[in-house]
Protein backbone atom coordinates (compact mmCIF):
# COMPACT_ATOMS: atom_id res chain seq x y z
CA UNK A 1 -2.85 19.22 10.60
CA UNK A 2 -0.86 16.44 10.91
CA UNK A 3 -2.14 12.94 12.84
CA UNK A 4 0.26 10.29 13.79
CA UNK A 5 -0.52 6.45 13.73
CA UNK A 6 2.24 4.23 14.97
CA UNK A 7 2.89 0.97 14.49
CA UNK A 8 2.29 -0.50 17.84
CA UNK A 9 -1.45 1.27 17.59
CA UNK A 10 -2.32 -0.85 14.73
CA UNK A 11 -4.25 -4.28 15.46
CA UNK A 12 -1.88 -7.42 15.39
CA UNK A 13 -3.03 -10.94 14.47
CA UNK A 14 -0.83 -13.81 14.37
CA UNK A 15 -2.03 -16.85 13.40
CA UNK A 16 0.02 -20.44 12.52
CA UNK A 17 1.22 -19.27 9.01
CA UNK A 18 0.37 -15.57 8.84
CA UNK A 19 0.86 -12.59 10.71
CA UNK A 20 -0.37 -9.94 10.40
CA UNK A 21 -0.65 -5.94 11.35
CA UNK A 22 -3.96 -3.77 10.29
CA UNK A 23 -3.76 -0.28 10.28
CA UNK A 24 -7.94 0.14 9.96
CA UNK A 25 -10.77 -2.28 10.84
CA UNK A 26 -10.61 -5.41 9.31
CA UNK A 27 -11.52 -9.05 10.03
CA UNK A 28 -11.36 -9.55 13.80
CA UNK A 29 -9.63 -6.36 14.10
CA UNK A 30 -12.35 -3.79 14.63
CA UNK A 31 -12.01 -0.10 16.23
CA UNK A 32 -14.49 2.58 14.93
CA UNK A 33 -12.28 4.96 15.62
CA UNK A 34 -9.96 3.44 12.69
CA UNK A 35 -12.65 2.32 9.58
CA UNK A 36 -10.20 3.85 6.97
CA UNK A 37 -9.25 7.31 5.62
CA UNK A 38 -10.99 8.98 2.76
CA UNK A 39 -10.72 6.59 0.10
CA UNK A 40 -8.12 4.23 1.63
CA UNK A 41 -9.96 2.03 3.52
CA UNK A 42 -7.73 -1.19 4.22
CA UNK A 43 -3.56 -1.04 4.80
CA UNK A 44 -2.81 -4.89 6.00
CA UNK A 45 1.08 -5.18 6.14
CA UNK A 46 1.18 -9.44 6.04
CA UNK A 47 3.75 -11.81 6.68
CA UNK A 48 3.30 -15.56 5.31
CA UNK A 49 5.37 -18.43 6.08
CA UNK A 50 6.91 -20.26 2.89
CA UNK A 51 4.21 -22.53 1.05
CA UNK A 52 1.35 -21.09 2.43
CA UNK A 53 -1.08 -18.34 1.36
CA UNK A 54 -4.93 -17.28 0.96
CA UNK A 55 -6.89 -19.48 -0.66
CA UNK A 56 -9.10 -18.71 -3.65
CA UNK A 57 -12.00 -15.66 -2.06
CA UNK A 58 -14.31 -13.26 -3.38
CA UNK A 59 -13.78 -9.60 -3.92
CA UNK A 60 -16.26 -7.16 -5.06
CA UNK A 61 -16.52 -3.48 -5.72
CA UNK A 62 -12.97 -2.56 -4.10
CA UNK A 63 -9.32 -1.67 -5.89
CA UNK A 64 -6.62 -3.65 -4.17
CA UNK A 65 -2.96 -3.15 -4.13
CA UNK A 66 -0.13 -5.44 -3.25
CA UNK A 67 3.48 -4.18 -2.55
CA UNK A 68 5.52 -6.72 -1.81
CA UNK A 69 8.56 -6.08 0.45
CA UNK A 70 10.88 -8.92 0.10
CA UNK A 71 9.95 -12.71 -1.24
CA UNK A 72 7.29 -14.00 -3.78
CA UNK A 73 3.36 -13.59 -4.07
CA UNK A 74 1.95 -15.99 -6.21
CA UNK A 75 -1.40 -14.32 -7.74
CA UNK A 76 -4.54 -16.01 -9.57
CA UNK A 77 -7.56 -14.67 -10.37
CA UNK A 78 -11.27 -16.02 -11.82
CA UNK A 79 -10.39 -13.42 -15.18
CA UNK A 80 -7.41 -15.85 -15.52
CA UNK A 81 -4.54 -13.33 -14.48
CA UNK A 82 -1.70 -14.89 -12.97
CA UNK A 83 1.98 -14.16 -11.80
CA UNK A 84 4.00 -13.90 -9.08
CA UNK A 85 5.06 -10.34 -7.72
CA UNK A 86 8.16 -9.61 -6.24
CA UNK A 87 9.84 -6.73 -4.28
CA UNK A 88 9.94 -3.43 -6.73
CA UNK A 89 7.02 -4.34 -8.10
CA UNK A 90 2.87 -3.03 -8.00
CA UNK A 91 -0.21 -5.77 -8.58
CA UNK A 92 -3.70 -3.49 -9.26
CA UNK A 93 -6.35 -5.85 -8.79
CA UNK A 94 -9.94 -4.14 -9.56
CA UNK A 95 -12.43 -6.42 -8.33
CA UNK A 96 -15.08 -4.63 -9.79
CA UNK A 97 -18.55 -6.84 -9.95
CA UNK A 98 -17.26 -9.72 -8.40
CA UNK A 99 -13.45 -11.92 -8.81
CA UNK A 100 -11.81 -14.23 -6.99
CA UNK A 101 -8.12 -14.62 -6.54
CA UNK A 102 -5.74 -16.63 -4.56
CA UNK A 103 -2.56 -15.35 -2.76
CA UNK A 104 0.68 -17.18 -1.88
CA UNK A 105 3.77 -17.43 -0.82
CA UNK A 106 5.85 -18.72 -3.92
CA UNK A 107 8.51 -20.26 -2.07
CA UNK A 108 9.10 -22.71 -0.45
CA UNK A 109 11.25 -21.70 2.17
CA UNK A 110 11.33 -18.09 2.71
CA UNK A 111 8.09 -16.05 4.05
CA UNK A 112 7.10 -13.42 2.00
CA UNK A 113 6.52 -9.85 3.13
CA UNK A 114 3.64 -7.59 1.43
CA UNK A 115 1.63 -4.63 1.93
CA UNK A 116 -1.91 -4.93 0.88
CA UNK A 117 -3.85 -1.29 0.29
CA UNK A 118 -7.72 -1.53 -0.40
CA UNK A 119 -8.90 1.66 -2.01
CA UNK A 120 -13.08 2.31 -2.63
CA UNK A 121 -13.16 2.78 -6.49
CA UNK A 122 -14.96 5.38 -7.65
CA UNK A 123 -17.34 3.31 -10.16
CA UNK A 124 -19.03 -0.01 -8.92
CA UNK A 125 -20.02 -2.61 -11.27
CA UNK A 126 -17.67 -2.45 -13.39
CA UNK A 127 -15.39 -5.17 -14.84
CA UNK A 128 -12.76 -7.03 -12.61
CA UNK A 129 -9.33 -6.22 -13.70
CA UNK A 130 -5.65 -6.70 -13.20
CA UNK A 131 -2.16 -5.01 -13.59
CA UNK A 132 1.07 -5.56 -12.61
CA UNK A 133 4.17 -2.90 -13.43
CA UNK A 134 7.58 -2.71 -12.66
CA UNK A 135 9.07 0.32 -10.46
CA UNK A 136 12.34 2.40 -11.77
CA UNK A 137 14.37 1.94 -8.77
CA UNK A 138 16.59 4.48 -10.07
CA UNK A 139 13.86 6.97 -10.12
CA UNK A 140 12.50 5.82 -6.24
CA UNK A 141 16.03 6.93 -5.35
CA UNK A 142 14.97 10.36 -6.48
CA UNK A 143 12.18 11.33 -4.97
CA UNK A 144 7.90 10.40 -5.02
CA UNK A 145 7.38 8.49 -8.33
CA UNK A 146 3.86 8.37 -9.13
CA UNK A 147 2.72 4.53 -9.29
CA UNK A 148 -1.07 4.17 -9.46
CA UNK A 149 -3.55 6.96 -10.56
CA UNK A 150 -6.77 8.16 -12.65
CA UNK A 151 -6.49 7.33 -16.36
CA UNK A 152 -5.57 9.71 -18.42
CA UNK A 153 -2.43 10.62 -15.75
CA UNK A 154 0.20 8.30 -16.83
CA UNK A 155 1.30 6.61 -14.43
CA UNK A 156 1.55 2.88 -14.92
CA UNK A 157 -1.34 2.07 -12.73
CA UNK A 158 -4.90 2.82 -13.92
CA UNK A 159 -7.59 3.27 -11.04
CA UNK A 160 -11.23 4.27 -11.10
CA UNK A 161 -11.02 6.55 -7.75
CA UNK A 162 -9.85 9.93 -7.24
CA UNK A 163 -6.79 8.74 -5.54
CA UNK A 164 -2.74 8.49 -6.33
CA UNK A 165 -0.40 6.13 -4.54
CA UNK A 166 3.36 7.41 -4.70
CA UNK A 167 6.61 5.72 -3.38
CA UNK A 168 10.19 6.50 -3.12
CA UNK A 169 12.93 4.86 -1.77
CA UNK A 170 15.56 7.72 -0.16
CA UNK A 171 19.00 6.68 1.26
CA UNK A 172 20.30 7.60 4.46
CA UNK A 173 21.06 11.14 4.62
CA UNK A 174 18.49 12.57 1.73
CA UNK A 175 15.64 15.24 2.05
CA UNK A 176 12.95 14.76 0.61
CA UNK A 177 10.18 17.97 -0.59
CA UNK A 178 6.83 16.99 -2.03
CA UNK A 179 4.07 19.50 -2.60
CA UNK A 180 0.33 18.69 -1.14
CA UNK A 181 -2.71 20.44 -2.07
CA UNK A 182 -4.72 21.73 0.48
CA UNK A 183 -8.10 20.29 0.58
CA UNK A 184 -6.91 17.03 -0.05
CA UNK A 185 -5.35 13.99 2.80
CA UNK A 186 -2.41 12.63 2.19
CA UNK A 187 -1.31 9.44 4.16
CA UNK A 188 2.04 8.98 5.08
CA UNK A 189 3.19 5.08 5.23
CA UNK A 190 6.74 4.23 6.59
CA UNK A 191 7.14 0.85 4.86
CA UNK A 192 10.88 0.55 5.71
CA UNK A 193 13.24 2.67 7.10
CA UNK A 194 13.11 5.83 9.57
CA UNK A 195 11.93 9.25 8.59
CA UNK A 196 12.11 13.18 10.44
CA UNK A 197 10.40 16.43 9.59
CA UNK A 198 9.26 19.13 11.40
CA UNK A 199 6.44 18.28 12.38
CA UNK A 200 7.14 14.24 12.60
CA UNK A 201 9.10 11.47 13.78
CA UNK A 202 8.46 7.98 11.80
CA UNK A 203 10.12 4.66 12.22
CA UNK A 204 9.01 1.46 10.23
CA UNK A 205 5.34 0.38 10.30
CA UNK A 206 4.00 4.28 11.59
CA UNK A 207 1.93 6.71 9.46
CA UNK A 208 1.13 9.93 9.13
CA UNK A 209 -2.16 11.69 7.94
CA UNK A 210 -1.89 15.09 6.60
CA UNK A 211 -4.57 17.53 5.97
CA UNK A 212 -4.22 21.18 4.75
CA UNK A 213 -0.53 20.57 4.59
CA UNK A 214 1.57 22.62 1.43
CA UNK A 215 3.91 20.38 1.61
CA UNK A 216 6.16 17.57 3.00
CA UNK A 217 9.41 17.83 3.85
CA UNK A 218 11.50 14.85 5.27
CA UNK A 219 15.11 13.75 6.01
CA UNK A 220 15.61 9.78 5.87
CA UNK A 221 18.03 8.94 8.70
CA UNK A 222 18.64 5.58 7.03
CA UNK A 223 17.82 3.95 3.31
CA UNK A 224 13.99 3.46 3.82
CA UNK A 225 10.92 2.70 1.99
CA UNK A 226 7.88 5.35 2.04
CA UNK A 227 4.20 4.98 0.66
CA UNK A 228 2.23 7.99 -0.19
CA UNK A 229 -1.47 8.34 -0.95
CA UNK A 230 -3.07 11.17 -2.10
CA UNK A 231 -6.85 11.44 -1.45
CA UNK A 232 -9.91 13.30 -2.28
């Protein structure tokens, strides 16, 4: 079963330096139709004007991913981790019993674009935490890479929940095959770009939530950007 989400369903805030699109509840954005998906439970995709940002605010008991799409995201935390993330790279922040963090734009005159993914961990209490990789673009070229998963799976990001976030970067022109397990959701983020399958037709800023799919099979009809995360 396959459920489409497109961009223009999402909520849409857009306020002096920061707009904003929310694919699930959040802030003043709330449908109860839309209060997340399996473990996903937040996909914010945030633009912020040059020297501005979020200001330090508390996190607790959630695993939070920022992709950054083009510019500079400043990062500081309370468990004194700081850097700035820019496009091809992952930020893991676990906020486990309680951290606080600032976000912002690192320049001072272009806006920064970013994709932030709240996950539920699957242990609470534990202790905040914070990691920050750098992709193989020549591998996104290729296919699904693996970025964040359970310990003990390799993949440069550690998290506590059940839950795997892929990404890959196809040019114009390439198919694409990944397996799926059934019993598991998969959802289908079109950060960039414009995707076909069989079953789908995605442009940038839709989604697509598969259940009891085998597999995915798509054709990018232009270099694009794709987010994948595999849930329990």
């Amino acid at each position: 079963m396959i459920t489409i989400r497109t961009a223009d369903d999402r909520g849409h805030v857009k306020q002096g330096w920061l707009e904003s699109w929310h694919s699930f509840s959040f802030a003043g954005y709330q449908d109860p139709r839309w209060m997340g998906y399996g473990a996903l439970r937040v996909l914010n995709e945030d633009r912020v004007a040059p020297r501005a940002g979020f200001p330090p605010h508390s996190h607790q008991d959630m695993e939070i991913v920022s992709y950054v799409l083009s510019g500079a995201l400043r990062h500081r935390d309370s468990t004194g981790g700081g850097s700035v993330v820019r496009r091809g790279e992952v930020q893991l922040m676990s906020a486990g019993r309680g951290i606080s963090h600032s976000e912002m734009n690192d320049s001072e005159s272009e806006p920064v674009h970013f994709l932030q993914i709240w996950i539920v961990p699957g242990s609470i209490g534990i202790a905040p935490g914070y990691q920050q990789k750098r992709m193989d673009p020549a591998a996104l070229h290729a296919g699904f890479v693996t970025v964040a998963a359970p310990a003990g799976e390799g993949a440069p990001l550690r998290l506590t929940q059940d839950a795997r976030l892929l990404v890959a970067w196809p040019r114009g022109g390439q198919r694409l095959v990944q397996t799926l397990l059934r019993g598991r959701r998969y959802y289908l983020h079109v950060a960039r770009g414009e995707v076909v399958g069989a079953q789908l037709s995605l442009s940038a800023g839709d989604a697509a939530m598969l259940e009891n799919e085998t597999a995915l099979e798509l054709s990018a009809q232009c270099d694009s950007e794709l987010l994948l995360l595999d849930l329990a």
